[in-house]
PDB file of N, CA and C in Angstrom:
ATOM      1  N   UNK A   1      80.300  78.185 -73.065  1.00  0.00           N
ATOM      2  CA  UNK A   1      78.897  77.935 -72.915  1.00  0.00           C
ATOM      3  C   UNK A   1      78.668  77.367 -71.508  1.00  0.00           C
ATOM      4  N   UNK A   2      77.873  78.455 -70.554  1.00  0.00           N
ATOM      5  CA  UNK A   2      77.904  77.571 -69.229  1.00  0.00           C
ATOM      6  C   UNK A   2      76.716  76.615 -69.138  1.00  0.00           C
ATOM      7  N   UNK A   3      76.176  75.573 -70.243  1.00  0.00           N
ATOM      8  CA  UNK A   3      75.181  74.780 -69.987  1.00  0.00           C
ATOM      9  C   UNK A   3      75.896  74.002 -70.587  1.00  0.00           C
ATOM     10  N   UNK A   4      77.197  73.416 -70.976  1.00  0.00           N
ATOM     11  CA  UNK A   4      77.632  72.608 -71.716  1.00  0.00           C
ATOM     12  C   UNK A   4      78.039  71.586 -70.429  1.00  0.00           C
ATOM     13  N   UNK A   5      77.902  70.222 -71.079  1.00  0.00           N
ATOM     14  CA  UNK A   5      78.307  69.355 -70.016  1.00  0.00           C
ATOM     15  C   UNK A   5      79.130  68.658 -70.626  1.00  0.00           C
ATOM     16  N   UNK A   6      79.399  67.696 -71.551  1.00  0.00           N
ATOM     17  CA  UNK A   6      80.692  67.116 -72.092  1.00  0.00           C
ATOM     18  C   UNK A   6      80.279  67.018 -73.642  1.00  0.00           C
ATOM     19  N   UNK A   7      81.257  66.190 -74.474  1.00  0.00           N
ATOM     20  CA  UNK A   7      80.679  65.875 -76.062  1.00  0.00           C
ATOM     21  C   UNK A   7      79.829  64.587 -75.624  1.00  0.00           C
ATOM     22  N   UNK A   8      80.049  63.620 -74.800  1.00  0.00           N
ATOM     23  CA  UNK A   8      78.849  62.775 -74.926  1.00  0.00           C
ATOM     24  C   UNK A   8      79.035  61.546 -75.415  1.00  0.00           C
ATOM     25  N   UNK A   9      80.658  61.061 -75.724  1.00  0.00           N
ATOM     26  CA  UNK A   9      80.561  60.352 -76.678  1.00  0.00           C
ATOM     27  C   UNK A   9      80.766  59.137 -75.434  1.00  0.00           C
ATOM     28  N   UNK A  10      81.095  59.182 -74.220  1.00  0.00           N
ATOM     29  CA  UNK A  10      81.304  58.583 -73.355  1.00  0.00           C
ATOM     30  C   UNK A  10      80.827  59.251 -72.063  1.00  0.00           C
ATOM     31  N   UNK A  11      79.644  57.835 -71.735  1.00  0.00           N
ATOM     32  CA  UNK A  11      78.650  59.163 -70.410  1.00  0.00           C
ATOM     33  C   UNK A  11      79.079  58.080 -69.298  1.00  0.00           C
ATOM     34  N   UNK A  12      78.364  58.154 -67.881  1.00  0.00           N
ATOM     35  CA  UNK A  12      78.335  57.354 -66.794  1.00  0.00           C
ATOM     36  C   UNK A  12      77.094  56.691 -66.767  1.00  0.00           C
ATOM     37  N   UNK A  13      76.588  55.206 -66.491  1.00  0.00           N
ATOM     38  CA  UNK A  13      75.413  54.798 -66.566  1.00  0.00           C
ATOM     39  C   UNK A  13      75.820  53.641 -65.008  1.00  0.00           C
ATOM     40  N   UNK A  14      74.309  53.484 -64.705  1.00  0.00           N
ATOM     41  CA  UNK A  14      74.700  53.041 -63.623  1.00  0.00           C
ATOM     42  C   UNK A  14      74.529  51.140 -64.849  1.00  0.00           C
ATOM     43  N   UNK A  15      75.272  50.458 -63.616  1.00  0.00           N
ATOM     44  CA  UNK A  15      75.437  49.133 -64.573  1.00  0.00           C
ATOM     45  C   UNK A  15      74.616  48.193 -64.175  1.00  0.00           C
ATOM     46  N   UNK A  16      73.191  47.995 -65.154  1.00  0.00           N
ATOM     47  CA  UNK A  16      71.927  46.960 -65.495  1.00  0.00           C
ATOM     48  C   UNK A  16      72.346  45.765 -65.072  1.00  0.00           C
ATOM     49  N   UNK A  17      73.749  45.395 -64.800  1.00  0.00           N
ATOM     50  CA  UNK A  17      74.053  43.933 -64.937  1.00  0.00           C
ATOM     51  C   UNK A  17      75.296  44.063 -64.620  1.00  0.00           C
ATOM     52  N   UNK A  18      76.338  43.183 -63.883  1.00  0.00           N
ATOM     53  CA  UNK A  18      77.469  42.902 -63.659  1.00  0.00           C
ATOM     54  C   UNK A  18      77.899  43.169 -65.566  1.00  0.00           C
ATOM     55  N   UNK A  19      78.981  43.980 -65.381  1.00  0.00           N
ATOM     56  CA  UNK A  19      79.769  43.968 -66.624  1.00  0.00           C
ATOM     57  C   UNK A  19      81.312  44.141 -66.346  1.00  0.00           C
ATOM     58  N   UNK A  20      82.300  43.300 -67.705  1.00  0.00           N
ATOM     59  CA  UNK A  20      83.385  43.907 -67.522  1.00  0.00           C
ATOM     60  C   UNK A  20      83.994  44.675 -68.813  1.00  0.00           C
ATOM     61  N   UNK A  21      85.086  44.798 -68.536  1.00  0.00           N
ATOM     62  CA  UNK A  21      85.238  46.041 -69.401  1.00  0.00           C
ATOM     63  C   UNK A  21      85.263  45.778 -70.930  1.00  0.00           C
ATOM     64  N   UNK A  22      84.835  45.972 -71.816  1.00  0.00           N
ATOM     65  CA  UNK A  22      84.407  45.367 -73.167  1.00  0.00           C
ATOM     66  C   UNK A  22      83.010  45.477 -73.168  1.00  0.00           C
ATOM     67  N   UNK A  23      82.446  44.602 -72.016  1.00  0.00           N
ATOM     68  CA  UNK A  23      81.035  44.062 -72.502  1.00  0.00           C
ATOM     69  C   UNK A  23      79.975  45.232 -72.814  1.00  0.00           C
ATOM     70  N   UNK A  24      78.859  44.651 -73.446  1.00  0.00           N
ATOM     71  CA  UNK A  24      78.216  45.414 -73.931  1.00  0.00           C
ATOM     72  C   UNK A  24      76.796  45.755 -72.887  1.00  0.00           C
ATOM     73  N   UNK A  25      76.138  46.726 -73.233  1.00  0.00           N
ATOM     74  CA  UNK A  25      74.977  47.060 -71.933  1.00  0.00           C
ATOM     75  C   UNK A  25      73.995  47.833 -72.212  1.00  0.00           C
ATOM     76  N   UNK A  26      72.847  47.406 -72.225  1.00  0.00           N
ATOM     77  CA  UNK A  26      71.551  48.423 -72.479  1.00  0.00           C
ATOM     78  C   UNK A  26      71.178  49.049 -70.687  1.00  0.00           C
ATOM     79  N   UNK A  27      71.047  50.524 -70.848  1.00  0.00           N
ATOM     80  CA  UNK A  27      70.596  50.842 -69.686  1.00  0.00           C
ATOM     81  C   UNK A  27      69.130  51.784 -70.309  1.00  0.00           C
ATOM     82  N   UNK A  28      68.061  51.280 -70.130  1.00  0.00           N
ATOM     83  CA  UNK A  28      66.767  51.901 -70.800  1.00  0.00           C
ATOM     84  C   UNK A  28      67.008  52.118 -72.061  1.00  0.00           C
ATOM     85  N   UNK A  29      67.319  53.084 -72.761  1.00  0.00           N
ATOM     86  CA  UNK A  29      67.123  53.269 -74.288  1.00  0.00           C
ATOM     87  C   UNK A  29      68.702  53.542 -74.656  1.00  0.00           C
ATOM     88  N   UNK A  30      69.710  53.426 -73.949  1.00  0.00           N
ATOM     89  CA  UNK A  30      71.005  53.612 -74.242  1.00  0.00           C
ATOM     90  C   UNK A  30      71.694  52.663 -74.047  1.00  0.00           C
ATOM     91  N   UNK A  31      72.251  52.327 -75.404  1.00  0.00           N
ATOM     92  CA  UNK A  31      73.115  51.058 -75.581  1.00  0.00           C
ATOM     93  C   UNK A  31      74.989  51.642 -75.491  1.00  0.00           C
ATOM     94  N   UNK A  32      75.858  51.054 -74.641  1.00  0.00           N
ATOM     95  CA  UNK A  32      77.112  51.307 -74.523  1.00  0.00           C
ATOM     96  C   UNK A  32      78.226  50.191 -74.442  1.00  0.00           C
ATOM     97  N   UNK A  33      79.256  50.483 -74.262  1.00  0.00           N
ATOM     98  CA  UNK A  33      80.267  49.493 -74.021  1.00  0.00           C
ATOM     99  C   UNK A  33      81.249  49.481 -72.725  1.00  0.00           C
ATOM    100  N   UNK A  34      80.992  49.346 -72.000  1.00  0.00           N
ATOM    101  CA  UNK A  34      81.670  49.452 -70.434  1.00  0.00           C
ATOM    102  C   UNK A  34      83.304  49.496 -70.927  1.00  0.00           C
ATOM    103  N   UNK A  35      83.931  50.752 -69.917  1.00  0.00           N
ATOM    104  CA  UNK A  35      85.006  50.845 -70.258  1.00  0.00           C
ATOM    105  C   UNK A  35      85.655  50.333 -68.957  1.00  0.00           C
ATOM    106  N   UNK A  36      84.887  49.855 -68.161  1.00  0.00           N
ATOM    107  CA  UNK A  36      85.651  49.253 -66.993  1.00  0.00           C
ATOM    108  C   UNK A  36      84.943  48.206 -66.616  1.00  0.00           C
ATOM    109  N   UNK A  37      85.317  47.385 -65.126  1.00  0.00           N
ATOM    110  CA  UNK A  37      84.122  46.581 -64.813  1.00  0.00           C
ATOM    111  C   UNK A  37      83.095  47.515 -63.547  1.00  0.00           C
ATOM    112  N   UNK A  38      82.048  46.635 -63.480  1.00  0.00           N
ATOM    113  CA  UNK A  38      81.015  47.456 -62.384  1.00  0.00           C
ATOM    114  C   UNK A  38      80.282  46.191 -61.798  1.00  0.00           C
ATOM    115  N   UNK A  39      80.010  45.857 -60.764  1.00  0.00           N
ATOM    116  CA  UNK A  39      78.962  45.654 -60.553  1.00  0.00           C
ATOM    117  C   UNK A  39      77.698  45.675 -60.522  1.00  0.00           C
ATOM    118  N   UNK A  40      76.357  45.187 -60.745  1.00  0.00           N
ATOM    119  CA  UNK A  40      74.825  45.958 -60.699  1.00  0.00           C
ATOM    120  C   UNK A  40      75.144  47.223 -59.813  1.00  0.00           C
ATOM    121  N   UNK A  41      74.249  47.913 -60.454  1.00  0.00           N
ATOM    122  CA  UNK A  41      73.622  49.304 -60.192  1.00  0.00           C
ATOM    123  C   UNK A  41      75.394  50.078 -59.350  1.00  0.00           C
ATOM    124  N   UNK A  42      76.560  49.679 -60.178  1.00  0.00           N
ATOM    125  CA  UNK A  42      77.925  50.588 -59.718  1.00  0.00           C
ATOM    126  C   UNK A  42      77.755  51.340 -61.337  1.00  0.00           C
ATOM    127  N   UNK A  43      78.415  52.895 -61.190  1.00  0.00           N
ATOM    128  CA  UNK A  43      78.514  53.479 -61.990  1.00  0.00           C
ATOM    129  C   UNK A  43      79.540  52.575 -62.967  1.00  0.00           C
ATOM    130  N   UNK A  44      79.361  52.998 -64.361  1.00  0.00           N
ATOM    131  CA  UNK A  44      80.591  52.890 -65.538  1.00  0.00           C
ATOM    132  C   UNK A  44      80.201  53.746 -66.186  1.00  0.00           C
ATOM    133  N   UNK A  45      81.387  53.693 -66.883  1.00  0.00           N
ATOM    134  CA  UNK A  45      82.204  54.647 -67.979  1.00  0.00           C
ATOM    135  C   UNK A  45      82.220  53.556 -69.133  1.00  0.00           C
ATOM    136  N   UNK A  46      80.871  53.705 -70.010  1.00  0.00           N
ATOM    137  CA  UNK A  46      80.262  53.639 -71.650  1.00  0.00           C
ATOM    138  C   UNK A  46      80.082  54.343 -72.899  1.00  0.00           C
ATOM    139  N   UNK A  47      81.251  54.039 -73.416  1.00  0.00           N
ATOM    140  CA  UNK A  47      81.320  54.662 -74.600  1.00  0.00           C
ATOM    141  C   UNK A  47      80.066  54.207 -75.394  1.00  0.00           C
ATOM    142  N   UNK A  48      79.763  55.232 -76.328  1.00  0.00           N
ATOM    143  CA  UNK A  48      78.176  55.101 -77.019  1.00  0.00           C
ATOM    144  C   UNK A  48      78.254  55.684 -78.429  1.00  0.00           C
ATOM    145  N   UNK A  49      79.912  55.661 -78.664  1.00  0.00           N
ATOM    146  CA  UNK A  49      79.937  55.395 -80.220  1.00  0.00           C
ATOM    147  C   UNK A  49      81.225  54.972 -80.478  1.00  0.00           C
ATOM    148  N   UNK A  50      81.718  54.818 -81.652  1.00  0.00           N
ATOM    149  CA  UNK A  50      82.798  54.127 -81.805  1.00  0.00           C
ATOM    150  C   UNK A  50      82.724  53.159 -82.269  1.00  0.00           C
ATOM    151  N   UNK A  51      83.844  52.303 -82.585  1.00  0.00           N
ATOM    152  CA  UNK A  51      83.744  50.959 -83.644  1.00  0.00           C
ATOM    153  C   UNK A  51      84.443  49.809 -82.626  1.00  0.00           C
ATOM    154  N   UNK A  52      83.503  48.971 -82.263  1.00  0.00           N
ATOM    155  CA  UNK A  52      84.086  47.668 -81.039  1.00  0.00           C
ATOM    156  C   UNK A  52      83.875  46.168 -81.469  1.00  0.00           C
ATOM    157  N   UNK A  53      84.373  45.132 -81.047  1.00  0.00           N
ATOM    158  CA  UNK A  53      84.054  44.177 -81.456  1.00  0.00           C
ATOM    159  C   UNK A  53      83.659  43.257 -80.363  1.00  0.00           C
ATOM    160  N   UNK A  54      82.118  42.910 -80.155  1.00  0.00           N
ATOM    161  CA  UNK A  54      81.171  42.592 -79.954  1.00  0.00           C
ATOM    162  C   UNK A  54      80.926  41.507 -79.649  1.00  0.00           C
ATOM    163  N   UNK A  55      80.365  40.435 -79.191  1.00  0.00           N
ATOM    164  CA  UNK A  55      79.951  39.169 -79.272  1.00  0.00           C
ATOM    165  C   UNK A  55      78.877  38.918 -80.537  1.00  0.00           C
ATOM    166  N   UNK A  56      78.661  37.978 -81.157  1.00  0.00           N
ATOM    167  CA  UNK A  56      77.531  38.006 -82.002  1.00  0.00           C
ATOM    168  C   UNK A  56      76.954  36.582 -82.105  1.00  0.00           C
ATOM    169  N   UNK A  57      75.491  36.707 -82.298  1.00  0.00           N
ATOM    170  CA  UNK A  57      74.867  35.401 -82.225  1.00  0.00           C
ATOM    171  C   UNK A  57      75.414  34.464 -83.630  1.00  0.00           C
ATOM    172  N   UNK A  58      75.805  33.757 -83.258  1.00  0.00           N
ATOM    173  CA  UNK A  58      76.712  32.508 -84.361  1.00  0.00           C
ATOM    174  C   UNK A  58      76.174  32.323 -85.547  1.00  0.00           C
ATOM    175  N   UNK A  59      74.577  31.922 -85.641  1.00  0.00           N
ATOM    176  CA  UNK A  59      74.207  31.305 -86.879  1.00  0.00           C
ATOM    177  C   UNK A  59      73.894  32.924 -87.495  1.00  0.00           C
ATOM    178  N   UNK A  60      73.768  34.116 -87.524  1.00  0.00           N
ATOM    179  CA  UNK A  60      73.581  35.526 -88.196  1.00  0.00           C
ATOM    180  C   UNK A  60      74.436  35.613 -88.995  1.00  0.00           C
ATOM    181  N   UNK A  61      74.333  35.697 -90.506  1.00  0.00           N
ATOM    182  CA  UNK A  61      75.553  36.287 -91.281  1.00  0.00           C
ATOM    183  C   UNK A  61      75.209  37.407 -91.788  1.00  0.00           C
ATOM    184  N   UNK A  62      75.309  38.687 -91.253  1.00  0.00           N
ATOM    185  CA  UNK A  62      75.084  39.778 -91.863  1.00  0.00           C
ATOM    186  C   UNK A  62      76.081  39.905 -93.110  1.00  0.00           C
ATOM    187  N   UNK A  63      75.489  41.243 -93.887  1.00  0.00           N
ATOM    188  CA  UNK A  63      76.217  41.437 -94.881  1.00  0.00           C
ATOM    189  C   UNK A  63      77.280  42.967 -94.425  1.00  0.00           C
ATOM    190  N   UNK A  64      78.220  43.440 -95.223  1.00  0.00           N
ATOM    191  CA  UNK A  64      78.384  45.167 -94.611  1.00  0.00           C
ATOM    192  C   UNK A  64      77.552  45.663 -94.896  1.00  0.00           C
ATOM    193  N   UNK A  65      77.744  46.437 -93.468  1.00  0.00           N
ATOM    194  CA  UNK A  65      76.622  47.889 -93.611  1.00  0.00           C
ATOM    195  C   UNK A  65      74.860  47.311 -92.797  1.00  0.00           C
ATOM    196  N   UNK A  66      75.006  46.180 -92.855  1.00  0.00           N
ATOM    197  CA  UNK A  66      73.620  45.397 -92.062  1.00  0.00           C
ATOM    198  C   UNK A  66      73.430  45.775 -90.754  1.00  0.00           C
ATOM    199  N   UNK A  67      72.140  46.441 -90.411  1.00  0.00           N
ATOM    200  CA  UNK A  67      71.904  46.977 -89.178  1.00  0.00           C
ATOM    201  C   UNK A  67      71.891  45.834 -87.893  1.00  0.00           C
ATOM    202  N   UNK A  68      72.450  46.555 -87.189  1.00  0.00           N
ATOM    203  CA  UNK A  68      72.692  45.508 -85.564  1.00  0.00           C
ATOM    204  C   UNK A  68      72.252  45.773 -84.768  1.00  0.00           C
ATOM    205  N   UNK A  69      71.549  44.523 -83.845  1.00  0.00           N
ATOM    206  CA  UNK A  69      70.819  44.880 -82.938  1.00  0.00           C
ATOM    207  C   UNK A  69      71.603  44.186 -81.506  1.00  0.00           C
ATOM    208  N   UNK A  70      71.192  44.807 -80.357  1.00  0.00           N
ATOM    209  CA  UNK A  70      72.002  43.979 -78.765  1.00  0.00           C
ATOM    210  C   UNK A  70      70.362  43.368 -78.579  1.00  0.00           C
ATOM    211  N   UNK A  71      70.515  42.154 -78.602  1.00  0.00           N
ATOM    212  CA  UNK A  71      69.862  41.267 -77.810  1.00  0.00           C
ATOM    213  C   UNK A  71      69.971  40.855 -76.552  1.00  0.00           C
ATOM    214  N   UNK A  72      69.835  42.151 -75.626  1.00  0.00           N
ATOM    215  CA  UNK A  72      69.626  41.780 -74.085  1.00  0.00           C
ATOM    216  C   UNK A  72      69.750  40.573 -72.955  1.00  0.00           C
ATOM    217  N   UNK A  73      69.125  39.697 -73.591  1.00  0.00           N
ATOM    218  CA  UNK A  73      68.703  38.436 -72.930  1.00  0.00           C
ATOM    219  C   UNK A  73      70.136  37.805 -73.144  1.00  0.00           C
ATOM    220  N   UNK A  74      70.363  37.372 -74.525  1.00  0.00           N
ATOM    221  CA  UNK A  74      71.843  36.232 -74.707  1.00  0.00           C
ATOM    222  C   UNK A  74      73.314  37.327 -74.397  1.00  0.00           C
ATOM    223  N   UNK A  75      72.964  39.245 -74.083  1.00  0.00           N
ATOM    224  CA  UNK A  75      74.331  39.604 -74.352  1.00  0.00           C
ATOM    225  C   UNK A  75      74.970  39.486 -75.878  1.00  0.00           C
ATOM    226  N   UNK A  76      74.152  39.624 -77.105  1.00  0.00           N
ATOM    227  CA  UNK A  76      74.653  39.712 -77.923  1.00  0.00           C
ATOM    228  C   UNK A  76      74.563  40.581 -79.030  1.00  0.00           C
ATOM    229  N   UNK A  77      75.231  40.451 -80.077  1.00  0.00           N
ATOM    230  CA  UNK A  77      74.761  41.408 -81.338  1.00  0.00           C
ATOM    231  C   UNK A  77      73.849  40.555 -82.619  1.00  0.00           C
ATOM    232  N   UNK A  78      73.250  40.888 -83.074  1.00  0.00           N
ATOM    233  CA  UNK A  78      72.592  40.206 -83.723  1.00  0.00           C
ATOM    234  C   UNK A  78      71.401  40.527 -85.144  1.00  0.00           C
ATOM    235  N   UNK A  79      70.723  40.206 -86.185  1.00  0.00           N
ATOM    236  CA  UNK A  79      70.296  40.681 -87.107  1.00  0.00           C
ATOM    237  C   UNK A  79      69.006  40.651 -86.880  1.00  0.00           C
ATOM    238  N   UNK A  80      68.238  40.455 -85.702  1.00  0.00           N
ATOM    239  CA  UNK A  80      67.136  40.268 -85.455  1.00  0.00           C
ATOM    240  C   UNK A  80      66.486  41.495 -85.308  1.00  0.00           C
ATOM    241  N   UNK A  81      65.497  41.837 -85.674  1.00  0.00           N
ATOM    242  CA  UNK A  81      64.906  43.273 -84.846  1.00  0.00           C
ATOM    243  C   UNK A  81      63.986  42.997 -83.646  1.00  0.00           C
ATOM    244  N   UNK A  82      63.062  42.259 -83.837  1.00  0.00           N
ATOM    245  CA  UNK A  82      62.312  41.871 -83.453  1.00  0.00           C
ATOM    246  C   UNK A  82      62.735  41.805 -81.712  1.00  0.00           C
ATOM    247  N   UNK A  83      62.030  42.706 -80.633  1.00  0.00           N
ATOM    248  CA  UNK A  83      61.939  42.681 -79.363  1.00  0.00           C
ATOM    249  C   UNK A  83      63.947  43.074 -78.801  1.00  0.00           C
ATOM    250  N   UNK A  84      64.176  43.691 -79.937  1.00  0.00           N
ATOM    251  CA  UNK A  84      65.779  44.195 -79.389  1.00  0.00           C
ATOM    252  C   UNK A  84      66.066  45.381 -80.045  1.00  0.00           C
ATOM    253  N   UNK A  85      67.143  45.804 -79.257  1.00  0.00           N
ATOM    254  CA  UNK A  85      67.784  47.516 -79.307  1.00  0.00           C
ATOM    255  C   UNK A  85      68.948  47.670 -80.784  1.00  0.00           C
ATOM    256  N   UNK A  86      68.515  48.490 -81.565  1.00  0.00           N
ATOM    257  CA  UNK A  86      68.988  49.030 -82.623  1.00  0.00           C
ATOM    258  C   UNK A  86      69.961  49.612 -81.804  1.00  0.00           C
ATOM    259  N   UNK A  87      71.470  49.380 -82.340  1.00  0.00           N
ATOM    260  CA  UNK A  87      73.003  49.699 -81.696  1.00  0.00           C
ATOM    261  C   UNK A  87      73.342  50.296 -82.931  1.00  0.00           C
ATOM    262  N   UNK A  88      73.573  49.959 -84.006  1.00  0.00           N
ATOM    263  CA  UNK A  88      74.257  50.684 -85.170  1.00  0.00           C
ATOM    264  C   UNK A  88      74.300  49.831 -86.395  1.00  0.00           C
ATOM    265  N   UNK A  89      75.419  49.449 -86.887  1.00  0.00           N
ATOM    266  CA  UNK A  89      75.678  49.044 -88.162  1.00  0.00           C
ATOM    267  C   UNK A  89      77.254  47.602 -87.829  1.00  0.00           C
ATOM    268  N   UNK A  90      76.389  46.759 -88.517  1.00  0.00           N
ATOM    269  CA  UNK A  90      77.588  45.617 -88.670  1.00  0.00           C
ATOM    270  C   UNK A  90      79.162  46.651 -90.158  1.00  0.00           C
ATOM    271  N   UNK A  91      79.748  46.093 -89.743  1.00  0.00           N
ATOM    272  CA  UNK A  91      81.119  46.603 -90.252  1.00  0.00           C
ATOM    273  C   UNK A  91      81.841  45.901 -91.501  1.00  0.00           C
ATOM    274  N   UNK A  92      81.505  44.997 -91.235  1.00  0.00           N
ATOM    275  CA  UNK A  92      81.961  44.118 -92.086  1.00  0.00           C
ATOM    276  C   UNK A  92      80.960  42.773 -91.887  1.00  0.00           C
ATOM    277  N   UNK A  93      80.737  41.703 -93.635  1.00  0.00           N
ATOM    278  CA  UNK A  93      80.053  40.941 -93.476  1.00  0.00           C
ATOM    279  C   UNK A  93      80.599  39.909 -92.217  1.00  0.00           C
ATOM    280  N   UNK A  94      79.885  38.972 -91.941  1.00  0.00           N
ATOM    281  CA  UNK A  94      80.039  38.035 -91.249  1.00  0.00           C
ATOM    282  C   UNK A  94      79.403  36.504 -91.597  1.00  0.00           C
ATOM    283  N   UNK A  95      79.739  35.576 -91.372  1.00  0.00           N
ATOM    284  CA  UNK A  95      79.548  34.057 -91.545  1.00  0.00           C
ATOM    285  C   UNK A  95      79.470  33.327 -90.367  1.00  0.00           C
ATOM    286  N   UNK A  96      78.495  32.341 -90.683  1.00  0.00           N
ATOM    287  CA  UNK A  96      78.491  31.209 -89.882  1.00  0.00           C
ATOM    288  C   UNK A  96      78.606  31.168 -88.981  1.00  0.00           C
ATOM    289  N   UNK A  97      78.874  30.860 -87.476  1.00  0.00           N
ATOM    290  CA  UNK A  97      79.806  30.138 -86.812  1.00  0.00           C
ATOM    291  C   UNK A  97      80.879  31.562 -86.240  1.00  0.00           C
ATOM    292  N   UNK A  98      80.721  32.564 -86.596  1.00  0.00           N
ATOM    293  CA  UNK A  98      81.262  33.432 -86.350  1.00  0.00           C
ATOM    294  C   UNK A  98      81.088  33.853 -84.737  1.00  0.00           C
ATOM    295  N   UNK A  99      81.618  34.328 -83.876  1.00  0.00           N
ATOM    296  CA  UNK A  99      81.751  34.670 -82.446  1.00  0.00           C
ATOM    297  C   UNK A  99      81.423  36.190 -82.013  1.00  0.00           C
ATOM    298  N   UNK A 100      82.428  36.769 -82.916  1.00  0.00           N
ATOM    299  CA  UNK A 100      83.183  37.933 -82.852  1.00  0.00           C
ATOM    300  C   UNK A 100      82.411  38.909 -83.992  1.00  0.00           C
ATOM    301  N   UNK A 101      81.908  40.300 -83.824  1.00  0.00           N
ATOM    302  CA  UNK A 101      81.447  40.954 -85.252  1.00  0.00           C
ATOM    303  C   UNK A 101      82.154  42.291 -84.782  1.00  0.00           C
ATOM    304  N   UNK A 102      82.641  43.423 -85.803  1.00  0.00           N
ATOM    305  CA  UNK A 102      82.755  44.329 -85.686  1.00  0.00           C
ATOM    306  C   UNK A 102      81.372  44.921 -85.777  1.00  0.00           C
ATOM    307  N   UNK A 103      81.383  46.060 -85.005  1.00  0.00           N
ATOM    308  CA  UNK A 103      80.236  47.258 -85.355  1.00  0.00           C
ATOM    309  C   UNK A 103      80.426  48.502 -84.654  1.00  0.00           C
ATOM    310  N   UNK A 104      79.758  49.472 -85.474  1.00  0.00           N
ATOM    311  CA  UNK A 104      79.630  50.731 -85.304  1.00  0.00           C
ATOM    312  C   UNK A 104      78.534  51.073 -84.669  1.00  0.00           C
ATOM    313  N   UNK A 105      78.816  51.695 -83.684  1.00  0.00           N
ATOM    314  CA  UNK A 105      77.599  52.490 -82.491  1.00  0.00           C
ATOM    315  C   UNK A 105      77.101  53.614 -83.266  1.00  0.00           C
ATOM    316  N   UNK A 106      75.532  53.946 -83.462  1.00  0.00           N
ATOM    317  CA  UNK A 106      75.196  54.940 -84.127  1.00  0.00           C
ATOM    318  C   UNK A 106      74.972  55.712 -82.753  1.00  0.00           C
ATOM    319  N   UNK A 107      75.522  55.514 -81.494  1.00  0.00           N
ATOM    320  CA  UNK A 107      75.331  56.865 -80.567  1.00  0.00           C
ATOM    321  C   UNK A 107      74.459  57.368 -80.079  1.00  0.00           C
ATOM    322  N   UNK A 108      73.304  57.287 -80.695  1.00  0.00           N
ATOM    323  CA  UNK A 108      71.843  57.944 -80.926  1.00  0.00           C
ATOM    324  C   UNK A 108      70.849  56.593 -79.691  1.00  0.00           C
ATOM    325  N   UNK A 109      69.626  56.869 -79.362  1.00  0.00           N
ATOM    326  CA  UNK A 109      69.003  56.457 -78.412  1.00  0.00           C
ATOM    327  C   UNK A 109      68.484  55.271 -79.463  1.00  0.00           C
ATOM    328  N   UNK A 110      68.512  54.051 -78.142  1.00  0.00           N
ATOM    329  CA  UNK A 110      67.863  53.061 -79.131  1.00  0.00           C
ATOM    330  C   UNK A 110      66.401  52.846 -79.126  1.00  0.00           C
ATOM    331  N   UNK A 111      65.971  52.308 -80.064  1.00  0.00           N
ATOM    332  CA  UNK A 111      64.687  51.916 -79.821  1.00  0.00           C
ATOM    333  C   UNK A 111      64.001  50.492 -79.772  1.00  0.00           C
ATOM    334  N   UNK A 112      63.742  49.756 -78.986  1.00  0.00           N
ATOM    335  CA  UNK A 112      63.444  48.728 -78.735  1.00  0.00           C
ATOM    336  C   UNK A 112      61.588  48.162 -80.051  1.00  0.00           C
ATOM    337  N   UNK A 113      62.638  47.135 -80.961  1.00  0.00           N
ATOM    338  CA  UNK A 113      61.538  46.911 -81.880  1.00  0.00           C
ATOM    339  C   UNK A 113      60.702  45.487 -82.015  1.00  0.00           C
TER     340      UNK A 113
END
């Protein structure tokens, strides 16, 4: 197919924010996970699906399967909808005091709610 450009599951975005490799990154409606570091506005390599583990806002205890949102401002994952980007699905429940959340990238464009 000569209009094919890759599967997609990992694109180039230029980088919104100093990131390193892990961290997480909204660039307009696409939420990813830097597979390297970048400086502002240096290209990376963001995977935009897959299962990663995240930062997450502490006091949130999702349950499994509880939709996750990146909260821009703190850099985090979180159960809020309200004024943040739908990323995918928490993985497993979470508690308290928790740091760390697994989640699944639904891949798909986010929408800021």
């Amino acid at each position: 197919m000569k209009n094919y450009l890759q599967n997609g599951n990992t694109i180039t975005l230029p980088a919104p924010y100093a990131v390193i490799s892990g961290d997480g990154l909204l660039v307009g409606n696409i939420f990813g996970v830097a597979s390297g570091d970048a400086l502002i506005a240096e290209d990376v390599e963001a995977a935009i699906v897959g299962c990663f583990q995240l930062p997450k806002k502490t006091t949130d205890t999702p349950a499994d399967g509880v939709l996750a949102y990146w909260d821009n401002t703190n850099k985090e994952v979180t159960t809020t909808s309200t004024s943040n980007a739908l990323i995918g699905t928490f993985l497993k429940a979470q508690i308290n005091g928790d740091t760390i959340c697994d989640v699944r990238l639904n891949g798909a464009f986010t929408a800021i709610v």
